[in-house]
C-alpha atoms as a PDB file:
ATOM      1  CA  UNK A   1      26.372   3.106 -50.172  1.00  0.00           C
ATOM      2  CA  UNK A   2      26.442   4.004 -46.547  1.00  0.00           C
ATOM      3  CA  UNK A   3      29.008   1.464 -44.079  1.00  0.00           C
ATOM      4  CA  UNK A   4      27.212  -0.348 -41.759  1.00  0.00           C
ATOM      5  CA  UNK A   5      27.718   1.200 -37.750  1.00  0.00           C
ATOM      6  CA  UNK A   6      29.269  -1.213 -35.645  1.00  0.00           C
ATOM      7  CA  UNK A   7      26.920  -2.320 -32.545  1.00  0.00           C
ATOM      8  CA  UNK A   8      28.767  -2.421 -29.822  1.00  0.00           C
ATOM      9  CA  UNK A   9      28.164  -5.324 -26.986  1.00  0.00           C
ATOM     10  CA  UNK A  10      28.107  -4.622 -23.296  1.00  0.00           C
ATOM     11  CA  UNK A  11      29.208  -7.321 -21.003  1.00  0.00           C
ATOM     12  CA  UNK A  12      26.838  -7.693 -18.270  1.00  0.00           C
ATOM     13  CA  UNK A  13      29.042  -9.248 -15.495  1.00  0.00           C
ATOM     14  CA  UNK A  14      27.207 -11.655 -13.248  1.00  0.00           C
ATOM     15  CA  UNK A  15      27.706 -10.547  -9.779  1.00  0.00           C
ATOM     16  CA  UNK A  16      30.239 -12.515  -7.337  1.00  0.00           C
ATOM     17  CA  UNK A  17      28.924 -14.701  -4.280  1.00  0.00           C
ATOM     18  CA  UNK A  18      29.893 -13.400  -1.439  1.00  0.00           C
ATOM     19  CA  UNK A  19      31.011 -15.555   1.279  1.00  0.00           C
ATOM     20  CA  UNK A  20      29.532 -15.133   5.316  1.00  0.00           C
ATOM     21  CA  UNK A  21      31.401 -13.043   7.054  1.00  0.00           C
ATOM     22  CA  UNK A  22      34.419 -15.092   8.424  1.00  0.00           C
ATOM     23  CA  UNK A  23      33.868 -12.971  12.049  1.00  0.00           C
ATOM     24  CA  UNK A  24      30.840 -15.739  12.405  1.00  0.00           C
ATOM     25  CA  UNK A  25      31.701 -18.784  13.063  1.00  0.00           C
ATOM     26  CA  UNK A  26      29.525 -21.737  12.392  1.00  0.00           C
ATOM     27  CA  UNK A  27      28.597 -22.895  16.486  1.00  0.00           C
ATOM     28  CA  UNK A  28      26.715 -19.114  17.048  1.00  0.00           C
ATOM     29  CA  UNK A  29      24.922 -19.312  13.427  1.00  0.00           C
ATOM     30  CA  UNK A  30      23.307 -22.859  14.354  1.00  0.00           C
ATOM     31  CA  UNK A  31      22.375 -21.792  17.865  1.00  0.00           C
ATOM     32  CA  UNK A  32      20.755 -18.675  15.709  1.00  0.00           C
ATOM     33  CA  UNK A  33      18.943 -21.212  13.656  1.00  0.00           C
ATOM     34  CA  UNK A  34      17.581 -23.198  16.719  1.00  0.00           C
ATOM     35  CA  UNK A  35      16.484 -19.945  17.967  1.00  0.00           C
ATOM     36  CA  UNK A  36      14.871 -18.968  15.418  1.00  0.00           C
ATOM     37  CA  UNK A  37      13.312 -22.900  15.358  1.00  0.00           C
ATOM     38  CA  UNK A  38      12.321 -21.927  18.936  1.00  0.00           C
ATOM     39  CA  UNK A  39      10.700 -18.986  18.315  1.00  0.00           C
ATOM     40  CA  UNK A  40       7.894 -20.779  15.901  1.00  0.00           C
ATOM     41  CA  UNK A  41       5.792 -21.511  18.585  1.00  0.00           C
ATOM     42  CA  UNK A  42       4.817 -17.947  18.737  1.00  0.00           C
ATOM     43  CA  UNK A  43       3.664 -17.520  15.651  1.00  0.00           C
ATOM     44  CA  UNK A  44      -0.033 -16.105  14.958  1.00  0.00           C
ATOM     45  CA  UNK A  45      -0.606 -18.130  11.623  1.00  0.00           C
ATOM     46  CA  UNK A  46      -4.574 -18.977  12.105  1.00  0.00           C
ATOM     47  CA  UNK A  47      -5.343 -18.910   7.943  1.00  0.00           C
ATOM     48  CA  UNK A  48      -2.267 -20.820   6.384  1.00  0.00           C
ATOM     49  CA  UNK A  49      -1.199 -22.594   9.545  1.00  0.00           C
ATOM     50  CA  UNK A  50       2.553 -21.944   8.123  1.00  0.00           C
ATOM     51  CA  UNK A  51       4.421 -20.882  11.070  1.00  0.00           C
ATOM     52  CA  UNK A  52       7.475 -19.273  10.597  1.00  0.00           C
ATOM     53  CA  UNK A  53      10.720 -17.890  13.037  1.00  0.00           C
ATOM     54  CA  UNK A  54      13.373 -15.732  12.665  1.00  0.00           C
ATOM     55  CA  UNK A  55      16.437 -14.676  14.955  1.00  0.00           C
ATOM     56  CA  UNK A  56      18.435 -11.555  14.189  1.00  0.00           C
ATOM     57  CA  UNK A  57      21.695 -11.262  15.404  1.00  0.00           C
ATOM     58  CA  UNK A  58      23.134  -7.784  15.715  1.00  0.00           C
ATOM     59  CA  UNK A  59      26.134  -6.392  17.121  1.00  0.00           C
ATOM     60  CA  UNK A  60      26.131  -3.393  18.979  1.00  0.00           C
ATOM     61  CA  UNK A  61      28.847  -0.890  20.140  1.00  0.00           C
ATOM     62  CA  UNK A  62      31.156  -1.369  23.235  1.00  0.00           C
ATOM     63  CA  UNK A  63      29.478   1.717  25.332  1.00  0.00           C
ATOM     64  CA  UNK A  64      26.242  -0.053  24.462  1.00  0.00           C
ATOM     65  CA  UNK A  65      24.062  -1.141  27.127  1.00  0.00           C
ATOM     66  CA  UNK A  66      23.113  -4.076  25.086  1.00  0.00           C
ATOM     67  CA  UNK A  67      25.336  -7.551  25.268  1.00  0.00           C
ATOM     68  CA  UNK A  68      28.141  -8.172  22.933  1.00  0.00           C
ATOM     69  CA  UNK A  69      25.829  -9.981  20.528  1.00  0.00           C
ATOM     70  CA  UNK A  70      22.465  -9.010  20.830  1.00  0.00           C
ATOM     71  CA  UNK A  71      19.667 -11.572  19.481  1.00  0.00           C
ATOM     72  CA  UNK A  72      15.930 -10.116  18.443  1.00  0.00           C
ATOM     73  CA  UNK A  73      13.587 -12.842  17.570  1.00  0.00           C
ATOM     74  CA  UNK A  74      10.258 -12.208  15.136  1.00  0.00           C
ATOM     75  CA  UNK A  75       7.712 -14.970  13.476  1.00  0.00           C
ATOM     76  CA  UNK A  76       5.053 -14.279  10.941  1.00  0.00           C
ATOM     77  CA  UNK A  77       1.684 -12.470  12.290  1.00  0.00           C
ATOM     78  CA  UNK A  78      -1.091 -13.359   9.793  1.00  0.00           C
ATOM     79  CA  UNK A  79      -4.322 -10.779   9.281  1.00  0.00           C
ATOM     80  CA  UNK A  80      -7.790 -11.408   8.012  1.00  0.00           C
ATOM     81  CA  UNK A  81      -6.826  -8.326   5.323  1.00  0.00           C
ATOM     82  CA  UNK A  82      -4.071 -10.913   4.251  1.00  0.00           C
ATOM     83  CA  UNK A  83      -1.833  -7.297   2.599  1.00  0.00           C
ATOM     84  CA  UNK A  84      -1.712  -6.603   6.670  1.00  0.00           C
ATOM     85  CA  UNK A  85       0.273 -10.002   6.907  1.00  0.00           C
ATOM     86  CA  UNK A  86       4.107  -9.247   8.506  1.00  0.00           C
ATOM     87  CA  UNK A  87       6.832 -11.936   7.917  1.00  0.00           C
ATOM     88  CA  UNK A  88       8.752 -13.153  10.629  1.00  0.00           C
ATOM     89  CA  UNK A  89      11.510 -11.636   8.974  1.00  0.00           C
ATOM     90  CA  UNK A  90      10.732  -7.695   9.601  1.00  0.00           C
ATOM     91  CA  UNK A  91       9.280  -8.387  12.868  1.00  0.00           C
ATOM     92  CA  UNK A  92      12.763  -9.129  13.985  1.00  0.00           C
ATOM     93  CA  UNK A  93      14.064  -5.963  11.979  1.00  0.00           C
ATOM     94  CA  UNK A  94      11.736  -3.872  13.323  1.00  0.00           C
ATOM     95  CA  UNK A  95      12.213  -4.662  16.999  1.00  0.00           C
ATOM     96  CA  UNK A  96      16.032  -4.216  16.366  1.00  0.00           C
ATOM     97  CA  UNK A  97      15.331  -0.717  14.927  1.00  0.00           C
ATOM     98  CA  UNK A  98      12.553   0.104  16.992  1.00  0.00           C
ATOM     99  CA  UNK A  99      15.264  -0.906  20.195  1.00  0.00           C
ATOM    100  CA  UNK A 100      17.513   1.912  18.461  1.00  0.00           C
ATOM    101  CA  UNK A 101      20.273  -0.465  16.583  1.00  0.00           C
ATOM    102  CA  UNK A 102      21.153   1.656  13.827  1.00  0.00           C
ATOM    103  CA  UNK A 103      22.076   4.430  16.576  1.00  0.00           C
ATOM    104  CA  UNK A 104      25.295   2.199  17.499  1.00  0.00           C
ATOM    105  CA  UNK A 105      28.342   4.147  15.698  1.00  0.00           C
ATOM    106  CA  UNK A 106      30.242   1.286  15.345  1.00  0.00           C
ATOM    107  CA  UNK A 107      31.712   1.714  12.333  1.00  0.00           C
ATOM    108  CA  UNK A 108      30.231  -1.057  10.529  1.00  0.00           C
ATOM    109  CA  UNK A 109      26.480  -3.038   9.870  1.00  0.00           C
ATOM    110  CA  UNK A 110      25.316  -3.757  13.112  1.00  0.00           C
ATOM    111  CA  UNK A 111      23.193  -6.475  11.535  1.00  0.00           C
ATOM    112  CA  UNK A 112      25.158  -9.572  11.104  1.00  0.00           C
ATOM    113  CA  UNK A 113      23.256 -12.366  10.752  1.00  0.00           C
ATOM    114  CA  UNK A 114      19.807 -13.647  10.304  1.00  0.00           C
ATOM    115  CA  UNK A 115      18.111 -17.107  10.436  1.00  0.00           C
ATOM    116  CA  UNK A 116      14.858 -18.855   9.446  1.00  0.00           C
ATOM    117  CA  UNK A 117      12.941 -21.520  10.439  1.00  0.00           C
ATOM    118  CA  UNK A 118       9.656 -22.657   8.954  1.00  0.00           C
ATOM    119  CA  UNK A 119       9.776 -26.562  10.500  1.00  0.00           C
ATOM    120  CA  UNK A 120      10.575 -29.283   8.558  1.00  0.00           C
ATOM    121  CA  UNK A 121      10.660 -27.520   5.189  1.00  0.00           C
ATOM    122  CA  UNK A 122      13.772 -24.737   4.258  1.00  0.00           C
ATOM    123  CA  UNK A 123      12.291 -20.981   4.412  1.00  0.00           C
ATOM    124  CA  UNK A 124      13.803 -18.413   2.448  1.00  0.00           C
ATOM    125  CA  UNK A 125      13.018 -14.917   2.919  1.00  0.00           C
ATOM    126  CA  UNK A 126      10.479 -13.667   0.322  1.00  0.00           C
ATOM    127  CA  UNK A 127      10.960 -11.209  -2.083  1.00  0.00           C
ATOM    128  CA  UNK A 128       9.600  -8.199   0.164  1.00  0.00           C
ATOM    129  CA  UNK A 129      11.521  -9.100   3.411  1.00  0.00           C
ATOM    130  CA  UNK A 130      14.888  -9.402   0.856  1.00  0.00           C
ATOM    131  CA  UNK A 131      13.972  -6.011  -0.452  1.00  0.00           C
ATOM    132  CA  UNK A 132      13.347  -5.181   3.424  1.00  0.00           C
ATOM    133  CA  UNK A 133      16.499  -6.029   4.458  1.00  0.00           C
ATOM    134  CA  UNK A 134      18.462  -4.989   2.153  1.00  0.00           C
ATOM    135  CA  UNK A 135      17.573  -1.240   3.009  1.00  0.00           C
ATOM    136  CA  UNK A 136      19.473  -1.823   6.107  1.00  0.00           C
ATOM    137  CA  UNK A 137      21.795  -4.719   5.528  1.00  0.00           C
ATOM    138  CA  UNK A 138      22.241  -5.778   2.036  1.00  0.00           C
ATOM    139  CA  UNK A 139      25.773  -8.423   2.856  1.00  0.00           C
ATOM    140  CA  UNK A 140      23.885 -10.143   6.203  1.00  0.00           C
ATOM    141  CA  UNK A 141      24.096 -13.877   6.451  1.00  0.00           C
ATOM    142  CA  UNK A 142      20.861 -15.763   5.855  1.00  0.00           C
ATOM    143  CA  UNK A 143      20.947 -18.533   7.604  1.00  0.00           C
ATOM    144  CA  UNK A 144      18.417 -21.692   6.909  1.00  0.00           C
ATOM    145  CA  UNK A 145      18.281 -25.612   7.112  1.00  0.00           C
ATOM    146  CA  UNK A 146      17.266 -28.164   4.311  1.00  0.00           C
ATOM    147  CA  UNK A 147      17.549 -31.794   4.348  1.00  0.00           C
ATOM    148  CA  UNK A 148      18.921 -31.736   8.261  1.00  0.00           C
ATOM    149  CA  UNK A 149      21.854 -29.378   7.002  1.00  0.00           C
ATOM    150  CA  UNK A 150      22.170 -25.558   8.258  1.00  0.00           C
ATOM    151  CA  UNK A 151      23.024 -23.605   4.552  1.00  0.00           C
ATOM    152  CA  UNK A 152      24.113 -20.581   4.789  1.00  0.00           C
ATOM    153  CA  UNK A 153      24.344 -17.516   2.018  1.00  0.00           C
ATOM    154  CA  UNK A 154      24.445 -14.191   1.696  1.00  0.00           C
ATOM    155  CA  UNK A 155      21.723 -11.784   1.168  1.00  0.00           C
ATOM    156  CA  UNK A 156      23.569 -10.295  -1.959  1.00  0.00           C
ATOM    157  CA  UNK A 157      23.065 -14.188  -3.515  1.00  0.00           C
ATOM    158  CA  UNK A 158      19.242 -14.013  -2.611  1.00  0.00           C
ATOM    159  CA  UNK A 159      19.251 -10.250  -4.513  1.00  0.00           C
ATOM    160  CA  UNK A 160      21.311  -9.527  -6.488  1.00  0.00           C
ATOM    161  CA  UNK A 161      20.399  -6.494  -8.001  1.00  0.00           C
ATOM    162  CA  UNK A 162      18.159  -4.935  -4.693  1.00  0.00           C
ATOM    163  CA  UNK A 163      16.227  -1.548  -5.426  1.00  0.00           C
ATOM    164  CA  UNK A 164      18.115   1.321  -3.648  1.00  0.00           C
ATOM    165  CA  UNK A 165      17.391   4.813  -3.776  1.00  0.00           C
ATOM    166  CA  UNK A 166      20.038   7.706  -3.070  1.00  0.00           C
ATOM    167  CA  UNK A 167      19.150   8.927  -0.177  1.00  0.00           C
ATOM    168  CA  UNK A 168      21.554  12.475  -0.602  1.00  0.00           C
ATOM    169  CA  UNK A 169      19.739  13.023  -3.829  1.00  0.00           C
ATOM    170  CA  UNK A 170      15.860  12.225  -2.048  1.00  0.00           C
ATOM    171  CA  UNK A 171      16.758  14.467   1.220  1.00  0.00           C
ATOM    172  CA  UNK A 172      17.991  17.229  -1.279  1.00  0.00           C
ATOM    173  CA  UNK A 173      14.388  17.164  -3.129  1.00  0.00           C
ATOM    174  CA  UNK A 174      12.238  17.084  -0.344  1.00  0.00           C
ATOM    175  CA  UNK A 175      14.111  19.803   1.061  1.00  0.00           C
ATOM    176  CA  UNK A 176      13.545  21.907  -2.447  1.00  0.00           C
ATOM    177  CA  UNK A 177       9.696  20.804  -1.688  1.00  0.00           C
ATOM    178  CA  UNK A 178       9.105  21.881   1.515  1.00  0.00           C
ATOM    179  CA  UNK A 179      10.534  25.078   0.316  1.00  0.00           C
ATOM    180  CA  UNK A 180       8.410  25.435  -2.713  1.00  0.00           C
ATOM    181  CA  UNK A 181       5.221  24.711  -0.107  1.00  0.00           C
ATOM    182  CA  UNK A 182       7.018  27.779   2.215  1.00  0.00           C
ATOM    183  CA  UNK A 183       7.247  29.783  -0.451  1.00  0.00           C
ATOM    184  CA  UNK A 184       3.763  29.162  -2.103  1.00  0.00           C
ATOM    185  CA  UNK A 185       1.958  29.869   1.801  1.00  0.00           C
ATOM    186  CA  UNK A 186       3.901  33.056   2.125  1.00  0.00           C
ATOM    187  CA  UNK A 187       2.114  34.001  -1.665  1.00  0.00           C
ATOM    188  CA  UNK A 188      -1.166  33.059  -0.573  1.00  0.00           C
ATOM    189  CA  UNK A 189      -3.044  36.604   0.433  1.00  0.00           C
ATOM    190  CA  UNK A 190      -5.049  37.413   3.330  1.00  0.00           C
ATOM    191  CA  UNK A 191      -8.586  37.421   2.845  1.00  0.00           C
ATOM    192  CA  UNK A 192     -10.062  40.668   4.989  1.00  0.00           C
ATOM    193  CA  UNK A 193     -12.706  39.492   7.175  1.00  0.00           C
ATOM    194  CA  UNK A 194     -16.540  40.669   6.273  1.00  0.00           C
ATOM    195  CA  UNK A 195     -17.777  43.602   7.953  1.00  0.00           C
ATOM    196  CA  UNK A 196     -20.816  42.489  10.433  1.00  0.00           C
ATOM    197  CA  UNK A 197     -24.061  43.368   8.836  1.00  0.00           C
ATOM    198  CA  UNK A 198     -25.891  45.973  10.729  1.00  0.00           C
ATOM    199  CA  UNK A 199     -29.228  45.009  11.731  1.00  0.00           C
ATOM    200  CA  UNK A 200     -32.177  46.840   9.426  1.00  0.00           C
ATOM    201  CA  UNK A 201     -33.876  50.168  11.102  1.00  0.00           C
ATOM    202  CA  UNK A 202     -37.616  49.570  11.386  1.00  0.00           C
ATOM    203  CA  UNK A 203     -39.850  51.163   9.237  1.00  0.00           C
ATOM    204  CA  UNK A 204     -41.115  54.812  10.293  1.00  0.00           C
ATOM    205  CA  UNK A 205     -45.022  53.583  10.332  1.00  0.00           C
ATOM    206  CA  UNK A 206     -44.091  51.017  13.253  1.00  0.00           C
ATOM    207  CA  UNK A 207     -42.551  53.440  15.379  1.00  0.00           C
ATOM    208  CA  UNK A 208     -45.678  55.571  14.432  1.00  0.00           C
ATOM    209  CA  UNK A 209     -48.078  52.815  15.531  1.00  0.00           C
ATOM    210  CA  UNK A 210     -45.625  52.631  18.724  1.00  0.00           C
ATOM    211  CA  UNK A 211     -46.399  55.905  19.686  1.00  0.00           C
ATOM    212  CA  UNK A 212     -50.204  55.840  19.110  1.00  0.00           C
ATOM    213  CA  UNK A 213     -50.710  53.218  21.008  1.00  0.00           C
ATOM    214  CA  UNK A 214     -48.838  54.727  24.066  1.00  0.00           C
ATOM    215  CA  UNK A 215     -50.968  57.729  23.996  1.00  0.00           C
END
């Protein structure tokens, strides 16, 4: 009789909660929240009526024309085509991009900290803005209030296990691609342009006619 293999068991290790960054302290995350509380009131929500803000704190680099601490605000813009929807959330990303933020060599995320307010009721990032941010900030603080408390956690605790490409191994195949599309254009053989068509003589009893008639 054949022995039995032995399965082996992998230990999946649940990841650790990481705590806020200690170089926040709790006064300038609440005064992030009530921005971002502030900020509601520009919010374009004419279908659900949910109106949500955010306020992005980032932290730019000491030749920086920017303050110390720089604050970007977003809140939710809603569209008829509700897929054209953006979140409050990656309004304020995109502003901080779009003003050039992950220029700064600093050394470090410039993204520190980000809080949202949706009113009354606690407002959690949803999965797409998570998946958002985490392309440029996977550890930020989230920052959010429930119950009249400010709770704060860390992005990493919202997701885990984020989707991440390599992004060494994606600029080395597109280069290989655009080379292949170089290569295949310089294959590609001219096609020799047609000869222009030479207009037909006219028959020999027209010109005959011709002549008879000038006579």
């Amino acid at each position: 009789m054949f022995g039995k293999k032995k399965t082996e068991t992998v230990e999946v290790k649940e990841p650790k909660e990481p705590k806020p960054k200690k170089a926040v302290n709790m006064k300038k995350l609440e005064d992030l929240y009530y921005a971002a509380e502030d900020a509601r009131k520009h919010a374009y929500a004419p279908y659900s009526d949910f109106r949500v803000g955010a306020a992005l704190l980032v932290k730019p680099n000491e030749d920086s024309v920017l303050p110390k601490n720089k604050m970007y605000t977003g809140v939710n813009i809603e569209n008829g085509s509700y897929g054209a929807t953006l979140c409050a959330e990656r309004v304020a990303f995109a502003k901080a991009i779009s003003d050039g933020v992950l220029e700064y060599d600093i050394g470090e995320n410039p993204f520190i900290a980000i809080a949202v307010s949706a009113g009354d009721e606690e407002a959690l990032p949803c999965g797409i803005c998570r998946q958002f941010m985490s392309e440029f900030a996977p550890e930020i603080t989230v920052v959010t209030k429930a119950d009249g408390q400010i709770r704060i956690r860390n992005l990493m605790q919202l997701l885990p296990e984020s989707f991440q490409l390599n992004k060494d191994e994606q600029a080395a195949v597109a280069a290989l691609e655009a080379a292949d599309v170089t290569d295949d254009a310089a294959e590609v053989e001219e096609v020799p342009a047609a000869e222009p068509v030479e207009e037909a003589a006219e028959p020999a009893a027209e010109e005959a006619e011709t002549e008879e008639k000038a006579e």
